[in-house]
N, C-alpha and C. Protein backbone atom coordinates (compact mmCIF):
# COMPACT_ATOMS: atom_id res chain seq x y z
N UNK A 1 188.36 56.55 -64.22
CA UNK A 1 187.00 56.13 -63.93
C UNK A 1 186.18 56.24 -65.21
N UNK A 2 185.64 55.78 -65.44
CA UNK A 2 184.57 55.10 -66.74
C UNK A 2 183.49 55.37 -66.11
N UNK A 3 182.10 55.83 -67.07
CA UNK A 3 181.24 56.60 -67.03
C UNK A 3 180.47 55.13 -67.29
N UNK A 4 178.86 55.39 -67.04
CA UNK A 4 178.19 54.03 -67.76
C UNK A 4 177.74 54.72 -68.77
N UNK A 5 176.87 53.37 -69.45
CA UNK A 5 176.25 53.94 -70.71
C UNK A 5 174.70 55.00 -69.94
N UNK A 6 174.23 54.43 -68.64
CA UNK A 6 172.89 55.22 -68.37
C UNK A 6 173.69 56.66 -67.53
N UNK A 7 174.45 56.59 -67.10
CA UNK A 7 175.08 57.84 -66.96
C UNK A 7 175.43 58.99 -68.25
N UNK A 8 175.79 58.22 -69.05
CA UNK A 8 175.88 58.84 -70.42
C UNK A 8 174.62 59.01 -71.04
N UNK A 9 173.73 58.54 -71.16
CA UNK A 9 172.20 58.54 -71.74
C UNK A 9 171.59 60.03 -70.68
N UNK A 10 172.13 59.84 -69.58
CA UNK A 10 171.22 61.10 -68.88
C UNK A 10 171.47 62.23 -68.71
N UNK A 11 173.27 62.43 -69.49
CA UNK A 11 173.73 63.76 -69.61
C UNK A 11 172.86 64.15 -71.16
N UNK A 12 173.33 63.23 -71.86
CA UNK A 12 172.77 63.65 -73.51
C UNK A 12 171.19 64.08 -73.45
N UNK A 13 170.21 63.47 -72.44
CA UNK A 13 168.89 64.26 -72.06
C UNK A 13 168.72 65.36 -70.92
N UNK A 14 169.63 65.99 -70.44
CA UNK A 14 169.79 67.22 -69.94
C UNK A 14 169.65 68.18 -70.69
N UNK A 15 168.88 69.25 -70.75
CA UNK A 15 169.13 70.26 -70.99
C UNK A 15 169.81 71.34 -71.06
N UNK A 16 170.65 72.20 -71.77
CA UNK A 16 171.38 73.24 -71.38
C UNK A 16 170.91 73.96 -70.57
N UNK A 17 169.67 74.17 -70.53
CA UNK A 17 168.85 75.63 -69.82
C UNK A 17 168.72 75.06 -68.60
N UNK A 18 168.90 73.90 -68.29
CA UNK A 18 168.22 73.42 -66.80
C UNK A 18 169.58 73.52 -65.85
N UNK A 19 170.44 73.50 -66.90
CA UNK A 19 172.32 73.58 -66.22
C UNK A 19 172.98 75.14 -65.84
N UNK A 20 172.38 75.85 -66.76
CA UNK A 20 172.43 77.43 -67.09
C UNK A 20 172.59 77.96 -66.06
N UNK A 21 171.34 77.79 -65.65
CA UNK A 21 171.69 79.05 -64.31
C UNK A 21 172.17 78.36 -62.58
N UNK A 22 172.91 76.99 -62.93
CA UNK A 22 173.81 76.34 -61.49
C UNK A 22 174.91 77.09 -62.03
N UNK A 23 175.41 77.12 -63.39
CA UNK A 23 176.06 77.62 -63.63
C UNK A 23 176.47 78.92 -63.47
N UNK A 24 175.38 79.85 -63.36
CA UNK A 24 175.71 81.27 -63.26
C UNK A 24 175.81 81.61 -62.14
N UNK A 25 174.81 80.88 -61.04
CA UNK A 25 175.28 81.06 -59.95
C UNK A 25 176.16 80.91 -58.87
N UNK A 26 176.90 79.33 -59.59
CA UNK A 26 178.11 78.99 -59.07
C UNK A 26 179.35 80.17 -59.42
N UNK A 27 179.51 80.63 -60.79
CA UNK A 27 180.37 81.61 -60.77
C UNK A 27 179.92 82.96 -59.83
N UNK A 28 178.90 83.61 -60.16
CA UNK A 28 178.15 84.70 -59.75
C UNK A 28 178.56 85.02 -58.25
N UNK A 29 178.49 83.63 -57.65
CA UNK A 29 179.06 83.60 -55.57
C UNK A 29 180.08 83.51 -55.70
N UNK A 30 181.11 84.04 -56.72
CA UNK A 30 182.40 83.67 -56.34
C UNK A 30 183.01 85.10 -56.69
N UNK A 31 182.06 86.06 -57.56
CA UNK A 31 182.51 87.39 -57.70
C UNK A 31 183.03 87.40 -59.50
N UNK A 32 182.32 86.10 -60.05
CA UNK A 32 182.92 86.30 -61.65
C UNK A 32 181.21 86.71 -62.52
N UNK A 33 181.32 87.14 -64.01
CA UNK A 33 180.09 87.95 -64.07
C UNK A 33 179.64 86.92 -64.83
N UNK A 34 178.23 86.92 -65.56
CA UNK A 34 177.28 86.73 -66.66
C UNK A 34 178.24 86.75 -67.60
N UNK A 35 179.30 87.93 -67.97
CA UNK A 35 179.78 87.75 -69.48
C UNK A 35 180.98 86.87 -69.65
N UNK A 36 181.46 86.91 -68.14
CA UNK A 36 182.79 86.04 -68.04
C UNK A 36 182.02 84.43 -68.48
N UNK A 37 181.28 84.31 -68.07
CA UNK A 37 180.44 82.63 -68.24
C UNK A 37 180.18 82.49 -69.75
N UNK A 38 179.88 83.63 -70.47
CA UNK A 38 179.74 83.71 -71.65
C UNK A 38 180.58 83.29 -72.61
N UNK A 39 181.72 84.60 -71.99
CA UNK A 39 183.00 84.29 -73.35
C UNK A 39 183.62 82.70 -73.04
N UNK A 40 183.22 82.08 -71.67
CA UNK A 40 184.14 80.49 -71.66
C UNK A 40 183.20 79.61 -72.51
N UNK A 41 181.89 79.76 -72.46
CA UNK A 41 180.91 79.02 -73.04
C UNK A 41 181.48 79.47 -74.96
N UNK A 42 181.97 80.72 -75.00
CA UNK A 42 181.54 80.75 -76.68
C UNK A 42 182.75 80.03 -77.39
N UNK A 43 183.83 80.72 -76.60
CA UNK A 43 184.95 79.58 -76.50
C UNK A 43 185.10 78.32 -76.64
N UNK A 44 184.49 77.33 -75.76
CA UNK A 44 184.20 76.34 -76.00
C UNK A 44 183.35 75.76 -77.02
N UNK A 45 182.69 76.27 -77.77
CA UNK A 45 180.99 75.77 -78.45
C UNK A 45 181.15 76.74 -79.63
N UNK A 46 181.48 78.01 -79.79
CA UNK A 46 181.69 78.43 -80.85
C UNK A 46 180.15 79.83 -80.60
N UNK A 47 179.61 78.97 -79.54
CA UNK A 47 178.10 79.92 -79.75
C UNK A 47 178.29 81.46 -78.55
N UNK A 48 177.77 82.37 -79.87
CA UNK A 48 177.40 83.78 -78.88
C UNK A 48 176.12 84.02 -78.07
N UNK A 49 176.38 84.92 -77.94
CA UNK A 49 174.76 85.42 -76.85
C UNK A 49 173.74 85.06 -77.05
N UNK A 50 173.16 85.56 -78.45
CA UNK A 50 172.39 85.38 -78.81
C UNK A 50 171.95 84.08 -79.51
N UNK A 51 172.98 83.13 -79.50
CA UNK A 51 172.40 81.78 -79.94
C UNK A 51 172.32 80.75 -78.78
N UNK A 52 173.33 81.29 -77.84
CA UNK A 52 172.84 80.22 -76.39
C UNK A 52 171.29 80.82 -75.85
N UNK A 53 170.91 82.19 -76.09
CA UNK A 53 169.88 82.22 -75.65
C UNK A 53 168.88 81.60 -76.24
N UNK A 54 168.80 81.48 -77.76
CA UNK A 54 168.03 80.72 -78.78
C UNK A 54 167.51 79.59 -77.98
N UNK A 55 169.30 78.55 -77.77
CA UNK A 55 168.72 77.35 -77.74
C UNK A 55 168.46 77.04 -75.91
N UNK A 56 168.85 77.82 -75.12
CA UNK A 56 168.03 77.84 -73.79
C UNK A 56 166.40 77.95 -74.16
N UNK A 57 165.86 78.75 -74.69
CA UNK A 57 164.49 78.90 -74.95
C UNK A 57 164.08 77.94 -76.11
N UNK A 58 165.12 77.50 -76.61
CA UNK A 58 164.63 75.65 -77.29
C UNK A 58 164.43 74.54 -76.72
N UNK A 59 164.78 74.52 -75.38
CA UNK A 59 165.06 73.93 -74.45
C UNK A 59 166.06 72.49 -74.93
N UNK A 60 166.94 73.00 -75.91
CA UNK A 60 167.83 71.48 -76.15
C UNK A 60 168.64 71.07 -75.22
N UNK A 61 168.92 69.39 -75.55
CA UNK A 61 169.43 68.84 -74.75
C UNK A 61 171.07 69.37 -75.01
N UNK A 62 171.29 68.39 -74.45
CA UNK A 62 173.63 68.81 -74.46
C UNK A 62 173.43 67.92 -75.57
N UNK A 63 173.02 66.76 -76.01
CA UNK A 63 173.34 66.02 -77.05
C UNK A 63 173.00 67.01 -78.81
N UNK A 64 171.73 67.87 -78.65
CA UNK A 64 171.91 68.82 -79.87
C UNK A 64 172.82 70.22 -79.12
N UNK A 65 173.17 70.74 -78.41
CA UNK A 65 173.75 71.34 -78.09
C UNK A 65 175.18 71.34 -78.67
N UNK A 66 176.09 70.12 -78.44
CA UNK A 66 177.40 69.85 -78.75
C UNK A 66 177.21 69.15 -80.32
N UNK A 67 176.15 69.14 -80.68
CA UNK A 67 176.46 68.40 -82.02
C UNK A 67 176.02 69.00 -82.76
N UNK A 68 175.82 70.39 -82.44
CA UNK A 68 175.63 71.98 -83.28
C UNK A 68 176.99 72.66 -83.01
N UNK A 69 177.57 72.27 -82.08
CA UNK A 69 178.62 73.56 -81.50
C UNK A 69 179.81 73.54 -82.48
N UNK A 70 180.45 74.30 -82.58
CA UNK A 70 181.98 74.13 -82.97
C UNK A 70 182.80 74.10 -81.81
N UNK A 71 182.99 72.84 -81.66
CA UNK A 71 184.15 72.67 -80.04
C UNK A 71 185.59 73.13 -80.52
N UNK A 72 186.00 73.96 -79.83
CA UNK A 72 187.36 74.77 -80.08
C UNK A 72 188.61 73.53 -80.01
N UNK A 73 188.88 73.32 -81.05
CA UNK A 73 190.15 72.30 -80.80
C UNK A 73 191.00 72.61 -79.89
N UNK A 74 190.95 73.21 -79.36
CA UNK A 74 192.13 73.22 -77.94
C UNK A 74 191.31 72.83 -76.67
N UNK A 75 190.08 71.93 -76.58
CA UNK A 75 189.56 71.62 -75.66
C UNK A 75 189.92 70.38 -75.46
N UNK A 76 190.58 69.90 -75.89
CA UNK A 76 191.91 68.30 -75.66
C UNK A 76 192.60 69.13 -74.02
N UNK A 77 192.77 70.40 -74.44
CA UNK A 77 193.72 70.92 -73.43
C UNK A 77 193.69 71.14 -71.66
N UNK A 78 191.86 70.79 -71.72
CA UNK A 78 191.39 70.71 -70.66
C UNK A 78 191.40 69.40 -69.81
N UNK A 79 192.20 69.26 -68.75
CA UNK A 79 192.79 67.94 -68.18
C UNK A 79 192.24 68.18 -66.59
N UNK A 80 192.08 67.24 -65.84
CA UNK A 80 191.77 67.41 -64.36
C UNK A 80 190.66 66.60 -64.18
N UNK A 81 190.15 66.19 -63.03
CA UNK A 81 188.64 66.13 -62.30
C UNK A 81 187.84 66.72 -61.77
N UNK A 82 186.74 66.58 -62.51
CA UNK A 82 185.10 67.38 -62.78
C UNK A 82 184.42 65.95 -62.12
N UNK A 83 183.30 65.95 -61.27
CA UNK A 83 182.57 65.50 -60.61
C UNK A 83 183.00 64.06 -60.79
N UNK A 84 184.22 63.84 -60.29
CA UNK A 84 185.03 62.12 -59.96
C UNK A 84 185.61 62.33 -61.57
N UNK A 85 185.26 62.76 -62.00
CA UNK A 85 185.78 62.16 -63.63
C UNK A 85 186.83 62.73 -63.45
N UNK A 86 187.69 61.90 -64.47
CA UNK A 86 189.40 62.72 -65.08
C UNK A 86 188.55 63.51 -66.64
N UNK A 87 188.53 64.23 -67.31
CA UNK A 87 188.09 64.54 -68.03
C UNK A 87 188.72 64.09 -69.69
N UNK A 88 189.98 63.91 -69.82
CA UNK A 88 190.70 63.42 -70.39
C UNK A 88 190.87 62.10 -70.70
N UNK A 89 189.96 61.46 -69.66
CA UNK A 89 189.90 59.92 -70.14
C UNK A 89 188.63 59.54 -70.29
N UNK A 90 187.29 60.29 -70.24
CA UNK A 90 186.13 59.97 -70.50
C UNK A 90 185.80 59.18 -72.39
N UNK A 91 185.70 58.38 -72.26
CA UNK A 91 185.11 57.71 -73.75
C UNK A 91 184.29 57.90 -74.02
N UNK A 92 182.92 58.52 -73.95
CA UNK A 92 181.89 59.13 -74.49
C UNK A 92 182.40 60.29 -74.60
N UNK A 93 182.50 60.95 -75.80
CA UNK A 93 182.65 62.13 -76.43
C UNK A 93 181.64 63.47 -76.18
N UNK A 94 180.71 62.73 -76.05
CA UNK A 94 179.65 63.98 -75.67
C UNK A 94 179.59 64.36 -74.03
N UNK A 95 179.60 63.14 -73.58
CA UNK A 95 179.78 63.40 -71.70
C UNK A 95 181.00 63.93 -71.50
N UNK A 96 182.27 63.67 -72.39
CA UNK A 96 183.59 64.69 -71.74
C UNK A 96 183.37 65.85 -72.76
N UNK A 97 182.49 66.66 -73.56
CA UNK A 97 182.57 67.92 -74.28
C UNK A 97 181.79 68.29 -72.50
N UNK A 98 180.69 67.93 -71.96
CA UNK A 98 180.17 68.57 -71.22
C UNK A 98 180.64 68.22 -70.21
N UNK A 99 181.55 67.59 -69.73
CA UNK A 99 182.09 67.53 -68.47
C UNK A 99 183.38 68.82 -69.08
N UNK A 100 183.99 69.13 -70.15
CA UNK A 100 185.04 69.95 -70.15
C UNK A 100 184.24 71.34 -69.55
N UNK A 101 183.25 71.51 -69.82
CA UNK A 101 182.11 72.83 -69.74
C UNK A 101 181.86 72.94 -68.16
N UNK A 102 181.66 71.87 -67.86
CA UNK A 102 181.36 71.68 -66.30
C UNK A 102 183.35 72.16 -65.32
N UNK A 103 184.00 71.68 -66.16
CA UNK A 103 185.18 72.34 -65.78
C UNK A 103 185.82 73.47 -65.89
N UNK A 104 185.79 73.90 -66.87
CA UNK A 104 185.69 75.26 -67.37
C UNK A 104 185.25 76.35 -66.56
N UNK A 105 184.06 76.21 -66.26
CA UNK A 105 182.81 76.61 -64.99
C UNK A 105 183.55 76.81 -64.35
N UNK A 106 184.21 75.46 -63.62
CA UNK A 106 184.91 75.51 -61.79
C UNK A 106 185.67 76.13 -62.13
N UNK A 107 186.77 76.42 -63.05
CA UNK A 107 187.77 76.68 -63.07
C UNK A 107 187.65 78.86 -62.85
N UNK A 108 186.53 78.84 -63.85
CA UNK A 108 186.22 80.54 -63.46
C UNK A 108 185.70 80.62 -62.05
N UNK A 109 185.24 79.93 -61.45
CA UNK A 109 184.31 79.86 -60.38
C UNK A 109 185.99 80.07 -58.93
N UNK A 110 186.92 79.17 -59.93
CA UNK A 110 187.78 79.41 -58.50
C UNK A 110 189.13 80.29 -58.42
N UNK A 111 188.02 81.32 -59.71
CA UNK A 111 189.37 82.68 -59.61
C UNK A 111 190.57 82.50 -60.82
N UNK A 112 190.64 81.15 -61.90
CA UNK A 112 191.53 81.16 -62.66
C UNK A 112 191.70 82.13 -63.73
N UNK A 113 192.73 82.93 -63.72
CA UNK A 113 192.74 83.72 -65.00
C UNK A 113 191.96 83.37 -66.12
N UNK A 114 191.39 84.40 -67.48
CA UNK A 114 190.53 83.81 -67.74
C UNK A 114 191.61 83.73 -69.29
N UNK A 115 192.85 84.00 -68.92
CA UNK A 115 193.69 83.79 -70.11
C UNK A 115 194.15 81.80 -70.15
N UNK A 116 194.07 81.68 -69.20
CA UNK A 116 194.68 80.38 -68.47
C UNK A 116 193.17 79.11 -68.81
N UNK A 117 192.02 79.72 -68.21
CA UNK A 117 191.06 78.97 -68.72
C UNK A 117 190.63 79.04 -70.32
N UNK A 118 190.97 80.23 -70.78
CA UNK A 118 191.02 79.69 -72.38
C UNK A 118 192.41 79.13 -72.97
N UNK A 119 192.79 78.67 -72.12
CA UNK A 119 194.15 77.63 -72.50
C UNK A 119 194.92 78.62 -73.90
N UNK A 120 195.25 80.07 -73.70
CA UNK A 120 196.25 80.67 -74.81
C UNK A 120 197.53 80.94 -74.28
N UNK A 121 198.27 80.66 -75.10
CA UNK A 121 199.95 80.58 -74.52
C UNK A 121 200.14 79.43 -73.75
């Protein structure tokens, strides 16, 4: 499935901070913590605590978000479907960095080891 271009235009004007806390709370009801959400986020993006908090209170979009981050080259490794998407076949580069994030998420959210969601070994 192929994304449009205004589907793609409205992830890149999302905010991280406005995503943040579906995020915390989607893990949070499932019994995973604040830091577990952390280390998958720093993992992915390269960014620690204290710089996702930065740019939450910058209020940037995902489009400066991912085009500050250092995306961990093993995020090719993240394969499946995130909200209809295959994630692996998305052609906008910036909508599958944040659809991998949006997977990532589910994936702590539904109990996956968190050796397994950082794709080592």
């Amino acid at each position: 499935m192929s994304s449009t271009k205004h589907h793609d235009e409205r992830i890149s004007k999302m905010t991280f901070a406005s995503v943040y806390p579906h995020y915390l709370v989607k893990i949070e009801k499932k019994g995973r913590t604040k830091e577990e959400l952390h280390q998958v986020i720093e993992w992915l993006t390269g960014y620690d605590k204290k710089e996702l908090q930065e740019l939450m209170e910058e209020k940037v979009t995902f489009e400066v978000f991912f085009r500050n981050a250092s995306v961990n080259p093993n995020a090719t490794l993240i394969t499946g479907v995130i909200c209809g998407y295959r994630v692996e076949d998305i052609e906008n580069l910036l909508t599958q960095r944040v659809r991998y994030l949006d997977k990532l998420v589910d994936e702590l959210a539904k109990g996956r080891k968190m050796d397994k969601i950082l794709r080592v070994g």
